[in-house]
Protein backbone atom coordinates (compact mmCIF):
# COMPACT_ATOMS: atom_id res chain seq x y z
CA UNK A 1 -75.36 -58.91 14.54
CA UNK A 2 -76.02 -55.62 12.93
CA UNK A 3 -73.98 -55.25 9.59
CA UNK A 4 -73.86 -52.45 6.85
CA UNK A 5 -75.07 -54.59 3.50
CA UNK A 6 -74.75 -52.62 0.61
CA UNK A 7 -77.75 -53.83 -1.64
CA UNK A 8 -77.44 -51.76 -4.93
CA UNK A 9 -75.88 -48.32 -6.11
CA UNK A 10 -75.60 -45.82 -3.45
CA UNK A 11 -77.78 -47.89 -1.00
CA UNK A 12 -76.27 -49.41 2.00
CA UNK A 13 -78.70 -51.02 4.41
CA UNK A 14 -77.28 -50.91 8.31
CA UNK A 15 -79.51 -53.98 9.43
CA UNK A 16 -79.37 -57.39 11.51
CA UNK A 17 -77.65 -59.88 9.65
CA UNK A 18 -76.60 -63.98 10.77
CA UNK A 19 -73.61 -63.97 12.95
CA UNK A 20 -70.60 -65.98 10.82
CA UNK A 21 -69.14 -69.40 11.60
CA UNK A 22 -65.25 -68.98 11.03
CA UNK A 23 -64.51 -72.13 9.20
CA UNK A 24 -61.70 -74.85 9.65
CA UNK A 25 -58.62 -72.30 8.92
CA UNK A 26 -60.40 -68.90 9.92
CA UNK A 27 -60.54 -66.95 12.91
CA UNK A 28 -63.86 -65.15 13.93
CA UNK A 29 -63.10 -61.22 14.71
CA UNK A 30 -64.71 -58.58 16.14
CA UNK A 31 -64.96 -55.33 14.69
CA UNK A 32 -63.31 -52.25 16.71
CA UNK A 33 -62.75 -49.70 13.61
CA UNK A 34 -62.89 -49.86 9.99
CA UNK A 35 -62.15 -47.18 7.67
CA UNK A 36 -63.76 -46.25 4.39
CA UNK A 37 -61.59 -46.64 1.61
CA UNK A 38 -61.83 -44.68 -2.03
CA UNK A 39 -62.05 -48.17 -3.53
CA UNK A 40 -65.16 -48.67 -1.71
CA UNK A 41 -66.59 -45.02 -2.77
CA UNK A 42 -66.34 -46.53 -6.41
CA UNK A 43 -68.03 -49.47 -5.56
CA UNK A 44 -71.04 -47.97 -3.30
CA UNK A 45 -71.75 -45.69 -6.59
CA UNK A 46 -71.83 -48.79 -8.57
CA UNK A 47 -72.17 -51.72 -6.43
CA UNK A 48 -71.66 -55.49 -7.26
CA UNK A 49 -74.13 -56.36 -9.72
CA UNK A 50 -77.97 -56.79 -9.65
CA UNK A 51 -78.78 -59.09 -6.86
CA UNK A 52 -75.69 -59.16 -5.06
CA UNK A 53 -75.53 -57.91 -1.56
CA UNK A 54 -72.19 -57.59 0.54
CA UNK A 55 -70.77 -56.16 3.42
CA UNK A 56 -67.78 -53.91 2.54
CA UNK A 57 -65.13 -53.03 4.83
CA UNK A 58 -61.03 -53.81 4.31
CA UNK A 59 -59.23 -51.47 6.53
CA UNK A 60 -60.22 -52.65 9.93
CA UNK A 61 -58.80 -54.21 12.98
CA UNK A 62 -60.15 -55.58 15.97
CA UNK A 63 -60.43 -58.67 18.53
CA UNK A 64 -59.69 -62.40 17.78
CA UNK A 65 -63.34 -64.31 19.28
CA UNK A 66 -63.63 -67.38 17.88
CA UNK A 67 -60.71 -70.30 15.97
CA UNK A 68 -61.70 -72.53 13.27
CA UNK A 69 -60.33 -75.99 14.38
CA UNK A 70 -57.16 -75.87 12.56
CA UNK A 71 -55.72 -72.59 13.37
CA UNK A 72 -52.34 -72.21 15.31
CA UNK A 73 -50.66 -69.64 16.87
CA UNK A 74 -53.45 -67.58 17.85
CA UNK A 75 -55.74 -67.24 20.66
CA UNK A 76 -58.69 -65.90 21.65
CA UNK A 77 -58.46 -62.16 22.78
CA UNK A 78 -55.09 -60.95 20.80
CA UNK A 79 -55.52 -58.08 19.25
CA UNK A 80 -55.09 -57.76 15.14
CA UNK A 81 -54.98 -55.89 12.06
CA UNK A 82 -55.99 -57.53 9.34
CA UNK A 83 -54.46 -57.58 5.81
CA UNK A 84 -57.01 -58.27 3.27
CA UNK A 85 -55.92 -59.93 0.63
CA UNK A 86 -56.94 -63.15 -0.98
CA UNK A 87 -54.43 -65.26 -2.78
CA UNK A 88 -53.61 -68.30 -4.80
CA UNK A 89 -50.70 -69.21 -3.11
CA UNK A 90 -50.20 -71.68 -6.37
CA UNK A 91 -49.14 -69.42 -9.28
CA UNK A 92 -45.76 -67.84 -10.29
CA UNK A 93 -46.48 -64.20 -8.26
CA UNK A 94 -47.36 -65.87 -5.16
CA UNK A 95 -44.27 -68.53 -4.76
CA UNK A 96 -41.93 -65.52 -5.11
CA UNK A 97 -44.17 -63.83 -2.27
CA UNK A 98 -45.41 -61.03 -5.24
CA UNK A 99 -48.85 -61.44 -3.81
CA UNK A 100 -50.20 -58.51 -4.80
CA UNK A 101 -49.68 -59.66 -8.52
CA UNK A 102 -51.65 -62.84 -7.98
CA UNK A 103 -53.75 -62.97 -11.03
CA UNK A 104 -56.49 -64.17 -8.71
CA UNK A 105 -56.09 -61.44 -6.18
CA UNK A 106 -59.35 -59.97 -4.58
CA UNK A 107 -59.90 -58.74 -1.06
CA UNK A 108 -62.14 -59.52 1.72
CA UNK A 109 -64.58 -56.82 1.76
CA UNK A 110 -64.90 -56.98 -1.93
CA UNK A 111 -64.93 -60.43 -2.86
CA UNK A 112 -66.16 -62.08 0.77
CA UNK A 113 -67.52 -59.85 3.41
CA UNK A 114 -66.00 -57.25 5.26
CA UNK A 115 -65.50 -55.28 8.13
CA UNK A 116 -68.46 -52.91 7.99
CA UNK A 117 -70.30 -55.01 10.98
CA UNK A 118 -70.36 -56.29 14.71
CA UNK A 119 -68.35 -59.62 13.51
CA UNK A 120 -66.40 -60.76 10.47
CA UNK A 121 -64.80 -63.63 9.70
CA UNK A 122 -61.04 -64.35 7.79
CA UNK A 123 -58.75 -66.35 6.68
CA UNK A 124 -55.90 -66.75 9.41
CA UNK A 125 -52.90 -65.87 7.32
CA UNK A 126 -54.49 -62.57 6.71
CA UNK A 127 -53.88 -61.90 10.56
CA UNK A 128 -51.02 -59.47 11.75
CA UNK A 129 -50.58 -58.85 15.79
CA UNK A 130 -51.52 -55.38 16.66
CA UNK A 131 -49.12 -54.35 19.21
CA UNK A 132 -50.86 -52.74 22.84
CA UNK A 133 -49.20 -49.38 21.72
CA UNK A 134 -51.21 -49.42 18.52
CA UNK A 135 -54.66 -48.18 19.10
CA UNK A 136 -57.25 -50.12 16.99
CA UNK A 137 -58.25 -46.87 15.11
CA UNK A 138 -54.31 -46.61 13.74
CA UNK A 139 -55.06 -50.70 13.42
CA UNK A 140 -57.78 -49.43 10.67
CA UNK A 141 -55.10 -47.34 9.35
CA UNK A 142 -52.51 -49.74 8.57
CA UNK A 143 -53.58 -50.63 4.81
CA UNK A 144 -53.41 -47.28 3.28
CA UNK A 145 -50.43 -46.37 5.05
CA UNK A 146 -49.22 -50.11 3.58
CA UNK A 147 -50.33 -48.90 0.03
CA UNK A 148 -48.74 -45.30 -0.04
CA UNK A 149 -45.37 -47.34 1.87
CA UNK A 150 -45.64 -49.98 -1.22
CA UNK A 151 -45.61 -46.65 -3.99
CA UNK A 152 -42.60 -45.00 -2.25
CA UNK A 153 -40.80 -47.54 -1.98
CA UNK A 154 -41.02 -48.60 -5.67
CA UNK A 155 -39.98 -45.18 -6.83
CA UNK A 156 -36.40 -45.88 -5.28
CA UNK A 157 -36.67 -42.13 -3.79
CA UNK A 158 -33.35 -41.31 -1.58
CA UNK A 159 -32.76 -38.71 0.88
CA UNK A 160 -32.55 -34.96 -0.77
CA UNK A 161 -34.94 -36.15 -3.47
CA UNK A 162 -37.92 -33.29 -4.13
CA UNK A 163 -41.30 -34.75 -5.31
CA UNK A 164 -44.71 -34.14 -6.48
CA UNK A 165 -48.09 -35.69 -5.04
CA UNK A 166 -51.17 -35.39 -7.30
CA UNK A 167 -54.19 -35.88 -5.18
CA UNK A 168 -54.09 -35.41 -1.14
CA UNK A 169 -56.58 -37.61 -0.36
CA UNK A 170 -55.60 -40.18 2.49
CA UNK A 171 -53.17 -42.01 -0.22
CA UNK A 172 -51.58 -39.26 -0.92
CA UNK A 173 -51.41 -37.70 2.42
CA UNK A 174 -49.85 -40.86 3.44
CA UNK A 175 -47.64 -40.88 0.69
CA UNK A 176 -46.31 -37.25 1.59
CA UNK A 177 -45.85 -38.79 5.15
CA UNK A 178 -43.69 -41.40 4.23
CA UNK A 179 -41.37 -39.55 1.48
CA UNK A 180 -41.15 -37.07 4.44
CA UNK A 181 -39.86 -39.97 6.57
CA UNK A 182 -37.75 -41.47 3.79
CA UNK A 183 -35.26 -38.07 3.34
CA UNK A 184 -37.60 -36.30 0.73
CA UNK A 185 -35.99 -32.49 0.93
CA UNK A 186 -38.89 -30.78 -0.93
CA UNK A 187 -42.51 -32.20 -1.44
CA UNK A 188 -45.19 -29.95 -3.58
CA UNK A 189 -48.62 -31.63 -3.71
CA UNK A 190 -52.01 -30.27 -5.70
CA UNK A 191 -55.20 -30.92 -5.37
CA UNK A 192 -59.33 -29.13 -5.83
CA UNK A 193 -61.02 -29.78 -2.66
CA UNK A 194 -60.55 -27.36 0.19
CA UNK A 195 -60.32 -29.97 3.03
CA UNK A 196 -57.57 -31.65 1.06
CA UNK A 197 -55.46 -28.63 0.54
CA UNK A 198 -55.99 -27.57 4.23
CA UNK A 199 -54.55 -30.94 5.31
CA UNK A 200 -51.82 -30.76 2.74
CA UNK A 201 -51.24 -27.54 3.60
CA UNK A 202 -49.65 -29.12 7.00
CA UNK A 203 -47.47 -31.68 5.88
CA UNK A 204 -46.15 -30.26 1.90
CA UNK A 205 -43.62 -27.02 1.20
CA UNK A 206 -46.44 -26.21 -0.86
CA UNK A 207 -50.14 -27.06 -2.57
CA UNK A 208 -51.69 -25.88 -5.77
CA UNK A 209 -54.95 -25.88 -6.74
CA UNK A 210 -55.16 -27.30 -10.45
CA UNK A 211 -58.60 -24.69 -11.12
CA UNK A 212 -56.36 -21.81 -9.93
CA UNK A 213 -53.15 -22.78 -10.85
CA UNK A 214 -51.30 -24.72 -13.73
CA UNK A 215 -49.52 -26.89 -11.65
CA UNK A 216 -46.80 -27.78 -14.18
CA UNK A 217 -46.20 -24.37 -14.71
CA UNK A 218 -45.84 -23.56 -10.73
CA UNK A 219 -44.16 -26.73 -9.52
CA UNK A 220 -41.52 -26.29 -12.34
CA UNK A 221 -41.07 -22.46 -11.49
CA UNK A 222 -40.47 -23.85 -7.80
CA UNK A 223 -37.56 -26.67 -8.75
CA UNK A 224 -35.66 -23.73 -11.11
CA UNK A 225 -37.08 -25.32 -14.10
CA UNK A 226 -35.96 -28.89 -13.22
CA UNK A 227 -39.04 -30.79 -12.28
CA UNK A 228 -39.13 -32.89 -8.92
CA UNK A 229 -37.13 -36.45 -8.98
CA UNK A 230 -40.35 -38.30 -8.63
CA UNK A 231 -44.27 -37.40 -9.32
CA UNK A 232 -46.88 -39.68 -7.47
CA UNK A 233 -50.32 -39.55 -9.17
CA UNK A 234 -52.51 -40.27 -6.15
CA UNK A 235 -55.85 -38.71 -7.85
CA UNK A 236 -56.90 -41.42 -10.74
CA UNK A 237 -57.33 -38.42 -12.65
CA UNK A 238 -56.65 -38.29 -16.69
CA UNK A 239 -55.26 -34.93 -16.84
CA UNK A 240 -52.98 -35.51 -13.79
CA UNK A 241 -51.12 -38.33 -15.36
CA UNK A 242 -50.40 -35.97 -18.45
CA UNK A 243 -49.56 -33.22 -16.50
CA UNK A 244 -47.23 -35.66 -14.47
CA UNK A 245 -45.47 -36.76 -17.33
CA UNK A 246 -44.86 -33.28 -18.59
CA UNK A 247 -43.57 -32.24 -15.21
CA UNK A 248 -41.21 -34.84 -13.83
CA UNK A 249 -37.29 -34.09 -14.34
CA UNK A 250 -35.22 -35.63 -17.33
CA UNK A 251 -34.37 -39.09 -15.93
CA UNK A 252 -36.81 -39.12 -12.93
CA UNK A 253 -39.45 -41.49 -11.94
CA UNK A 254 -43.68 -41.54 -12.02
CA UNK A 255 -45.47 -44.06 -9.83
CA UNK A 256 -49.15 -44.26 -10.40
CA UNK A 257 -51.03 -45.29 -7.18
CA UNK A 258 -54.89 -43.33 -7.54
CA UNK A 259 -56.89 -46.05 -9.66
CA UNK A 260 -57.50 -44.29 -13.01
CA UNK A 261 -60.85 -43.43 -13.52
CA UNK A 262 -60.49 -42.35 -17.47
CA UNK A 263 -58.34 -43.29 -20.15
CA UNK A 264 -55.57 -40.87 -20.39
CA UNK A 265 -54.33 -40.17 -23.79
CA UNK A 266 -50.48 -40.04 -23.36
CA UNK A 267 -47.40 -39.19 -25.91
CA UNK A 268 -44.56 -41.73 -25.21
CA UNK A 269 -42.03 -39.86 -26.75
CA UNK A 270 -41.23 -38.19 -23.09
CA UNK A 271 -40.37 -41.21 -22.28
CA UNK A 272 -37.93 -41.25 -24.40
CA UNK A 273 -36.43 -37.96 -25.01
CA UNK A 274 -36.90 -37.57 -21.08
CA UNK A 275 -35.58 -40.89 -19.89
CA UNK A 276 -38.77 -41.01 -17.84
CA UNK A 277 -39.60 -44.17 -15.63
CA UNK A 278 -42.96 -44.52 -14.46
CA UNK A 279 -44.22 -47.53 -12.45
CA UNK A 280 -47.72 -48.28 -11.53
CA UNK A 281 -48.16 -49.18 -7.37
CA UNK A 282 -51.05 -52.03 -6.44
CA UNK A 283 -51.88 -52.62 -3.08
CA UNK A 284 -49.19 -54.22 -1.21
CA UNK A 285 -47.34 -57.47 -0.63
CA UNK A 286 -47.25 -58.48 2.75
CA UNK A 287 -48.76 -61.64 3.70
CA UNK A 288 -46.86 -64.39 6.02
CA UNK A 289 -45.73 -61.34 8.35
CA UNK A 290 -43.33 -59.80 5.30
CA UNK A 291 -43.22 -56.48 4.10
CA UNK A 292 -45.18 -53.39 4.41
CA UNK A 293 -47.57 -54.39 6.60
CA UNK A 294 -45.18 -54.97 9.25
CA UNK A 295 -43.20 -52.02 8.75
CA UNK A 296 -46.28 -49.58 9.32
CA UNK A 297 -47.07 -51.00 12.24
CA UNK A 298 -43.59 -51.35 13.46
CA UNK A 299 -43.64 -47.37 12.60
CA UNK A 300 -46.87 -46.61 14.15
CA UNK A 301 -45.47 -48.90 17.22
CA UNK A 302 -42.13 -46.24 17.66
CA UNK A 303 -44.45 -43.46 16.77
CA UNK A 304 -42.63 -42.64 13.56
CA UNK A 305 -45.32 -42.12 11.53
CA UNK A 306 -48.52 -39.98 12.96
CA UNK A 307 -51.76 -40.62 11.18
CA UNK A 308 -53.82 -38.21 13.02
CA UNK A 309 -53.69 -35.51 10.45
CA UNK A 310 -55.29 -38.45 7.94
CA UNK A 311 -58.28 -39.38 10.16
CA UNK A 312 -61.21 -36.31 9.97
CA UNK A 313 -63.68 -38.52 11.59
CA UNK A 314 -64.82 -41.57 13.60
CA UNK A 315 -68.85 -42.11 13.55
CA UNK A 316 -71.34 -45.29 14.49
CA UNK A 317 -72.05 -47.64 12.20
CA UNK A 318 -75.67 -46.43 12.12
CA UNK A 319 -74.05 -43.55 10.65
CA UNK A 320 -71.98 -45.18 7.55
CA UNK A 321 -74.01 -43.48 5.19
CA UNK A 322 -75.11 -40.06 5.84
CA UNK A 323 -72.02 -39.21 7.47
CA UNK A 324 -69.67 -41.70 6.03
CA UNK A 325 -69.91 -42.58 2.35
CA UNK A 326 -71.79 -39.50 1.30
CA UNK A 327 -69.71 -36.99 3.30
CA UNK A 328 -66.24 -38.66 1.74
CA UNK A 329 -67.69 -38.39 -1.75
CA UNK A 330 -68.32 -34.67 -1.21
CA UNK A 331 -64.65 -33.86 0.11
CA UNK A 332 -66.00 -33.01 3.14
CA UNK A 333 -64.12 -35.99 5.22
CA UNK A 334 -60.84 -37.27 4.59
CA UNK A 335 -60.47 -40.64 5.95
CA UNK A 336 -63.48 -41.73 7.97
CA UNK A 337 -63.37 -44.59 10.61
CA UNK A 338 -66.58 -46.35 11.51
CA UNK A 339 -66.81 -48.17 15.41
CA UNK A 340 -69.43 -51.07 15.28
CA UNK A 341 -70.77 -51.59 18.83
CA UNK A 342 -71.39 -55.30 19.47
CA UNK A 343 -75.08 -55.79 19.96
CA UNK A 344 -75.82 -57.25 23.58
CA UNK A 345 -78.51 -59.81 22.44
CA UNK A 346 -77.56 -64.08 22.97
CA UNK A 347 -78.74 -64.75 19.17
CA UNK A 348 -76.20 -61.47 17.59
């Protein structure tokens, strides 16, 4: 089967690689769309280590082909989404169903193989059903939009509440979506690259550019000196989690979902004279059928939630590079979903 390997910093290798064998409790799946995540930007700049080669890929859904022996309640040909992480299911987090704070979390894609190829195989309880009214590229969709769901709903926002979204890439796009959905009255966002703001543009009351624009200074002016109820910092960027801190109301809430990408030097005495919250969002907690998972694709299902404005492009997986990975590092894609074709040949 042809695969995407990544082999080494900034070098992915789209080549044929051994078909995989689910195992006893893993289903065999094949590949309709997976997205590129910014989690996988960082590690394509980086990658694994000397010597290790993997195939990346988390945010993909596709076709059940193949059951490992002890398997239930699936069959061949349903459709699925899958939700990538990897658990314990032994420690303190994951008996109160707090996956995502499973000290030995990882993620298929990162720590096994992924979805960036023909066929990929996973554990069975990662499987969700992805309804006939769910196409498989809003399948690919699902994680992010589980992610930005997980950060809005642990900032307790209500209905009237105005916010602030640091970063409009797809987290943060999806993050504006959902407050949107959840009763948020006014929603100001900021971010540098043009495609970003343009996208913004159609979803927020209004979008600053940081290089233009002190956005503490602006967003302030805009909430009559008050500060919006809740700041998400979707960017990972230093300066962004100051500048959130300095412009969140007196008693209102910061949730940090954009991995941080520098140490931020930060003055706790806000916190104090402010009565600021601030809560940090990872991933999601969702396996079994619980949680957000379920509710974005019950959303996407009713058509409550539209991801189109999220998705810039869809390209071959011959393509994963040049107009995948490098494009998305540029600004010049959003969120890019790559369509393996299954290779015709007996020995794939």
């Amino acid at each position: 089967m042809k695969a995407a390997v990544l082999e080494g910093p900034e070098r992915i290798t789209v080549r044929d690689v051994p078909k995989p064998k689910p195992g006893k409790s893993e289903v065999l799946i094949k590949v309709r769309c997976c997205g590129i995540c910014g989690s996988d930007l960082d590690i394509y700049r980086i990658s694994f280590g000397e010597g290790v080669k993997r195939i990346m890929g988390h945010e993909f859904s596709g076709d059940i082909v193949e059951l490992g022996p002890e398997v239930e309640g699936w069959e061949v040909g349903d459709r699925v989404v899958v939700e990538p992480s990897i658990v314990c299911w032994e420690c303190y987090w994951c008996r109160r169903h707090q996956y995502n704070l499973c000290p030995s979390l990882g993620f298929t894609g990162i720590v096994i193989d992924g979805g960036f190829a023909e066929f990929v195989k996973v554990p069975a309880y990662q499987l969700h059903r992805l309804p006939k009214e769910v196409t498989y590229e809003q399948g690919a969709v699902v994680e992010p939009l589980a992610v930005a769901l997980h950060g809005v709903r642990l900032s307790g926002l209500k209905a009237g509440d105005t916010i602030a979204v640091f970063g409009c890439g797809p987290i943060g796009l999806l993050t504006i979506m959902w407050a949107r959905a959840g009763g948020a009255d006014k929603i100001y966002a900021t971010d540098i690259a043009e495609s970003r703001i343009a996208a913004a543009e159609k979803l927020a009351d209004a979008v600053i550019n940081p290089k233009e624009v002190d956005p503490v200074i602006q967003i302030t002016e805009l909430t009559d000196g008050i500060g919006p109820d809740i700041v998400f910092e979707c960017s990972g960027s230093a300066a962004a989690e100051v500048q959130a801190l300095n412009l969140v109301r007196r008693g209102g809430q910061i949730v940090i979902l954009g991995v941080p990408h520098e140490e931020a030097k930060v003055n706790f005495m806000p916190f104090v004279t402010k009565e600021i919250g601030i809560k940090g969002g990872l991933a999601y907690a969702s396996l079994l059928g619980r949680g957000e998972f379920t509710s974005c694709i019950n959303f996407l299902k009713s058509k409550r939630i539209n991801i189109s404005p999220v998705v810039s492009a869809k390209i071959a997986l011959e393509d994963i590079v040049d107009k995948g990975f490098k494009r998305v590092i540029l600004a010049e894609e959003l969120k890019v979903l790559v369509t393996p074709k299954t290779s015709p040949r007996k020995d794939s």
